[in-house]
Each structure stands twice: as C-alpha cells, then as structure tokens.
Protein backbone atom coordinates (compact mmCIF):
# COMPACT_ATOMS: atom_id res chain seq x y z
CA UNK A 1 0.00 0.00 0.00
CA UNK A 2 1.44 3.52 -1.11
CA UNK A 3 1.12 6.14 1.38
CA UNK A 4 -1.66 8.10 -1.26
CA UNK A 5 -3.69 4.77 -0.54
CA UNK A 6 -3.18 4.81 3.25
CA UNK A 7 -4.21 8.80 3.51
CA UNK A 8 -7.08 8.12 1.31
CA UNK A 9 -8.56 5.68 3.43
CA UNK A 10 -7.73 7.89 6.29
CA UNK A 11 -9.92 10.44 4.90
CA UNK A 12 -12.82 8.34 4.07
CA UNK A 13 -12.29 6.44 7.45
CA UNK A 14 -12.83 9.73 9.37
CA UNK A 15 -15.42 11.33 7.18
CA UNK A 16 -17.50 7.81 8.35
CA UNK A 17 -17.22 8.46 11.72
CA UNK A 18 -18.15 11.80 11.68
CA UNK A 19 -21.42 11.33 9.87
CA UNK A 20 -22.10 8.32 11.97
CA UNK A 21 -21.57 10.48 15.55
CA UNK A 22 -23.33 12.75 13.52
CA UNK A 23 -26.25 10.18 13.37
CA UNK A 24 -26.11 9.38 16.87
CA UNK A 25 -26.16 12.89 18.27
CA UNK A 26 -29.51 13.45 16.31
CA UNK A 27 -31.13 10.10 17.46
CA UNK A 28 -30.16 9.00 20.83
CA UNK A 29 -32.07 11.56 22.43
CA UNK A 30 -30.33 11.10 25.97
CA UNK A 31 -27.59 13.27 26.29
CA UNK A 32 -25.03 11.59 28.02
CA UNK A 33 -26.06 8.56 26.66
CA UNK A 34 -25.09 10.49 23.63
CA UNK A 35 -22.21 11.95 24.64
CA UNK A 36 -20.65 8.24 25.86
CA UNK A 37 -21.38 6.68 22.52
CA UNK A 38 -19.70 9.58 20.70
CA UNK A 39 -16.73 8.77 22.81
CA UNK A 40 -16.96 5.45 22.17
CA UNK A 41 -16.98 5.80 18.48
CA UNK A 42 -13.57 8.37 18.86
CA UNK A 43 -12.20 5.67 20.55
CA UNK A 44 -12.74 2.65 17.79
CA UNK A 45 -11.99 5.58 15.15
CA UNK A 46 -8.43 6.03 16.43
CA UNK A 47 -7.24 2.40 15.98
CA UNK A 48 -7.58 2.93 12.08
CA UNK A 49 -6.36 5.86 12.55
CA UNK A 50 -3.05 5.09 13.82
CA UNK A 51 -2.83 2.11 11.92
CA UNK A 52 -2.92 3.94 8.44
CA UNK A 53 -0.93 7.39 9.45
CA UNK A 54 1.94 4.63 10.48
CA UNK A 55 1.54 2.82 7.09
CA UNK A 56 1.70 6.12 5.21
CA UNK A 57 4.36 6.83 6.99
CA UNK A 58 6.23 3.95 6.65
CA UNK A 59 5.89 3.88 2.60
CA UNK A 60 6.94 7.49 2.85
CA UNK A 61 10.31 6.93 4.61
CA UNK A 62 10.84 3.43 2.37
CA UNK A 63 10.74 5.56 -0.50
CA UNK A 64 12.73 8.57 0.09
CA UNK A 65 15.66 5.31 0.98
CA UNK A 66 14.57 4.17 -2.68
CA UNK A 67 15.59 7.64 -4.10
C-alpha cells in the first residue's frame, strides 16, 4: 500500500465516523447517553487511525531510501 492509498482511506475512514456520531447525536435523544457513545466511536476511530498514518508513513520513509 502507497502512502496516497493509506491517507485516502484515512480520509474516508474519518469522514465515516463523523457522519455516523453525527447520526447518533440526532437520534439518541439522551444526552449523556449520547455523549458516551460519541466517545466510544472516537475511541474505535483512532485504531484505524493510527494504523494507516503509520503505514503512510512507513511507505513514505521506504521511498525517500529508494531515491
């Protein structure tokens, strides 16, 4: 995977996540009930998150050794 690829799916990762505690704000009508599922979702959203920045990363440094 080329660190493009990895960003990309970044991007479309977080733009998920946002509509769905987007989704969840408007229909959980409990506030903090809200509020812990929106943290919940941050949470699961960060594994990916990590995962792909350090691929991109990685990619990036193996091909400035390439060059």
């Amino acid at each position: 995977m080329d660190s493009k690829k990895a960003r990309r799916l970044n991007i479309i990762i977080a733009v998920f996540f946002a509509l769905a505690m987007l989704v969840t704000s408007y229909v959980i009508s409990d506030r903090s009930l809200s509020q812990n599922v929106n943290f919940l979702l941050i949470a699961v959203w960060l594994v990916p998150f990590f995962f792909f920045s350090k691929r991109a990363q990685s990619c990036k440094s193996e091909q400035e050794q390439k060059d």
